[in-house]
Protein backbone atom coordinates (compact mmCIF):
# COMPACT_ATOMS: atom_id res chain seq x y z
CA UNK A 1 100.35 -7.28 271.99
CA UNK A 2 103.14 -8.02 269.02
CA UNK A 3 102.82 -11.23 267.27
CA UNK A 4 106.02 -12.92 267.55
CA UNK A 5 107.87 -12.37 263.98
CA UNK A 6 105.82 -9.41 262.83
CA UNK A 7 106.46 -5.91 262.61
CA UNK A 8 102.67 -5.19 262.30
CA UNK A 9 100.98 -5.90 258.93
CA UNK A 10 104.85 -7.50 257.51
CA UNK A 11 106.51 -10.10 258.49
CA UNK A 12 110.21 -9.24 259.70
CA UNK A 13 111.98 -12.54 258.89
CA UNK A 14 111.71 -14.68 255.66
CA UNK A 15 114.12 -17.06 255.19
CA UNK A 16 116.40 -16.60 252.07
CA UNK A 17 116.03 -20.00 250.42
CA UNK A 18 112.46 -20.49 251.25
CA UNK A 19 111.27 -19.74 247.86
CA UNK A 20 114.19 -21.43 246.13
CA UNK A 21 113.59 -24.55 243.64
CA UNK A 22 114.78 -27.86 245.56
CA UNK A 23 117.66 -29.91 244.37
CA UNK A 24 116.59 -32.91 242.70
CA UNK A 25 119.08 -34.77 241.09
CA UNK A 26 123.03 -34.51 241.88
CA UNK A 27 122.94 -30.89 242.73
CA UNK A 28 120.59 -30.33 239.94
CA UNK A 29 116.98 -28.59 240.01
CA UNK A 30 114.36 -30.19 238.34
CA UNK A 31 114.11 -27.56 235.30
CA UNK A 32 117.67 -28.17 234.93
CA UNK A 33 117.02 -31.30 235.34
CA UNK A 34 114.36 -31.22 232.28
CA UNK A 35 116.08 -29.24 230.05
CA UNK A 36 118.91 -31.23 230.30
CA UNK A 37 117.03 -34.32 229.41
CA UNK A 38 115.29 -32.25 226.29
CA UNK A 39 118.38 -31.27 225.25
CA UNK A 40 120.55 -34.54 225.26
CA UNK A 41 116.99 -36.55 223.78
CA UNK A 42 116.76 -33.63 220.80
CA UNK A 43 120.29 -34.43 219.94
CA UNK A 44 121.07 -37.99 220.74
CA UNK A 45 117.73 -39.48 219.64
CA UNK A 46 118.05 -38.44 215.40
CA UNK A 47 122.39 -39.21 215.53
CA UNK A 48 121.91 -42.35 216.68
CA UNK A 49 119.02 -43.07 214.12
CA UNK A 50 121.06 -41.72 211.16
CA UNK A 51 124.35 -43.63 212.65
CA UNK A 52 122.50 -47.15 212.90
CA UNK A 53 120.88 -47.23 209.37
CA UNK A 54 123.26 -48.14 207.23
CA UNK A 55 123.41 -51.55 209.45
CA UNK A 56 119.74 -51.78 209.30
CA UNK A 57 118.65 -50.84 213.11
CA UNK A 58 117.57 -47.60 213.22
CA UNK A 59 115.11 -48.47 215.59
CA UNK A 60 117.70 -49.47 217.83
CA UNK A 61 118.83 -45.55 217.67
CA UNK A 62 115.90 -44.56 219.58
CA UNK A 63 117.17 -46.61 222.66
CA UNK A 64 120.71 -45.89 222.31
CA UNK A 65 119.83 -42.71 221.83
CA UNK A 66 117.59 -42.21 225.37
CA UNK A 67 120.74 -44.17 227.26
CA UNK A 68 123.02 -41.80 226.00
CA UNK A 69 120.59 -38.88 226.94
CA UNK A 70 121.01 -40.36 230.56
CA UNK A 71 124.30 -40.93 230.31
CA UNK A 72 124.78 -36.82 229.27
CA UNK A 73 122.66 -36.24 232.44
CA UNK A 74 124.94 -37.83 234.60
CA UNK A 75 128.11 -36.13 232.78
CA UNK A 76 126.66 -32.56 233.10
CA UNK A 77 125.28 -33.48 236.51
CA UNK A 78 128.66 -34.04 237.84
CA UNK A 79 130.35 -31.28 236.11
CA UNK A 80 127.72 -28.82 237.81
CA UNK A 81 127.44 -30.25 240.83
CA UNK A 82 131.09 -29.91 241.14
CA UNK A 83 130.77 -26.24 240.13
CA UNK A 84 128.31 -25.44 242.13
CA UNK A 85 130.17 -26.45 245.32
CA UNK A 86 132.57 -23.34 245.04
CA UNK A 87 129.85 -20.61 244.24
CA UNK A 88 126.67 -19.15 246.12
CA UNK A 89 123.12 -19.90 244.30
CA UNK A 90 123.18 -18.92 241.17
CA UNK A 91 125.87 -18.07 240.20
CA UNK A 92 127.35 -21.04 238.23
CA UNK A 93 124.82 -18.94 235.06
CA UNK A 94 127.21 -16.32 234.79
CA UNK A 95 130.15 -18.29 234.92
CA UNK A 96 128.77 -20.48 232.31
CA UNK A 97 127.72 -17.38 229.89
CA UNK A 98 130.90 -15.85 230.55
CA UNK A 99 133.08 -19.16 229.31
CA UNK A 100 130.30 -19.27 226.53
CA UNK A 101 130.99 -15.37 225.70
CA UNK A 102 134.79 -16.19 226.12
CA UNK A 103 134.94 -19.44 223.88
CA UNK A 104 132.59 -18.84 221.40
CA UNK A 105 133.03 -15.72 219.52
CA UNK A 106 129.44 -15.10 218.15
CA UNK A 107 127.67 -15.34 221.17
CA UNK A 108 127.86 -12.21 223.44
CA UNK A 109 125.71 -11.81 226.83
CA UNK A 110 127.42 -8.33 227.32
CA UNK A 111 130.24 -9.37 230.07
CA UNK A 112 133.13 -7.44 229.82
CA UNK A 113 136.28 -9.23 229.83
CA UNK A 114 139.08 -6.77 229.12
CA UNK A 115 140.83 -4.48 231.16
CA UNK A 116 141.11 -0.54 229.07
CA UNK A 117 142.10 3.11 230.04
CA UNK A 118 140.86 5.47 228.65
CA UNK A 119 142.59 8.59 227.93
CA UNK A 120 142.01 12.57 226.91
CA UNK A 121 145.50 13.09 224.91
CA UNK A 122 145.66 16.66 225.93
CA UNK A 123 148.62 18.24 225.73
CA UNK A 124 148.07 21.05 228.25
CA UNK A 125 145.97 21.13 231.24
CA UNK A 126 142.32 22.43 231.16
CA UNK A 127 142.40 25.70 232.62
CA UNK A 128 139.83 26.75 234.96
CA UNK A 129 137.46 29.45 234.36
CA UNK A 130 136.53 31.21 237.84
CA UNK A 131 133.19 33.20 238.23
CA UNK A 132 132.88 36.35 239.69
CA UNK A 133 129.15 36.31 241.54
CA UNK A 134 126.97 39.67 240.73
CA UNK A 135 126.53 41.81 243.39
C-alpha cells in the first residue's frame, strides 16, 4: 500500500516556505534583525560618545547612542518592510545591491545595467564555403 504523500523512499510534496527563516520584527528576520542592531550600535554608540564630550557626558553617548540604534531599526524596518511588500522572498538583496552598484561607484556585485550592441563592422558579407563530401 502507498503512504499518503510519498512516492516510495521521497516525499512528493514539501512545502516551499517550510524551511524559510520566520519574520520577526516588522517584516524583518531575526539575522536581519541582528545585523541591523550591530550595525546601527557599531556606529551610533562611538558618534555619540565623541559628540557629548566636549559638554562633559560622554557616558550619556552610550545611551543615546543604543536609542538611536533602535530608532535606525525602526527606520530600516519600515523602509524594508515596505519593499518587501512588492517583491517575492528574497529578492529585495538584489534590488538593494543593484541601487548599491548603481549609486556608489566603487562597489560592483557584477549586475549589468546598460543596454549595448555589439557589432562585426564588416563591410561585405561572409561568404560561405560549401563542402563537397568524398565519395
Amino acid at each position: 500500500m502507498k503512504d499518503a504523500g510519498m512516492n516510495g523512499r521521497e516525499i512528493e510534496f514539501i512545502p516551499d516556505r517550510l524551511i524559510d527563516e520566520p519574520v520577526v520584527f516588522r517584516g524583518l528576520t531575526d539575522s536581519e534583525v541582528v545585523f541591523i542592531i550591530f550595525s546601527a550600535l557599531i556606529f551610533w554608540i562611538p558618534t555619540s560618545i565623541i559628540a557629548l564630550i566636549p559638554f562633559g557626558y560622554g557616558l550619556w553617548g552610550v545611551a543615546l547612542g543604543s536609542g538611536l540604534s533602535i530608532t535606525t531599526l525602526i527606520l530600516i524596518g519600515n523602509y524594508l518592510k515596505n519593499l518587501k511588500r512588492r517583491m517575492p522572498d528574497g529578492l529585495h538583496i538584489v534590488y538593494l545591491k543593484k541601487m548599491a552598484q548603481q549609486k556608489i561607484s566603487f562597489i560592483s556585485f557584477g549586475y549589468i545595467d546598460t543596454s549595448q550592441s555589439w557589432d562585426i563592422r564588416r563591410e561585405n558579407p561572409v561568404k560561405k564555403i560549401e563542402f563537397k563530401p568524398e565519395e
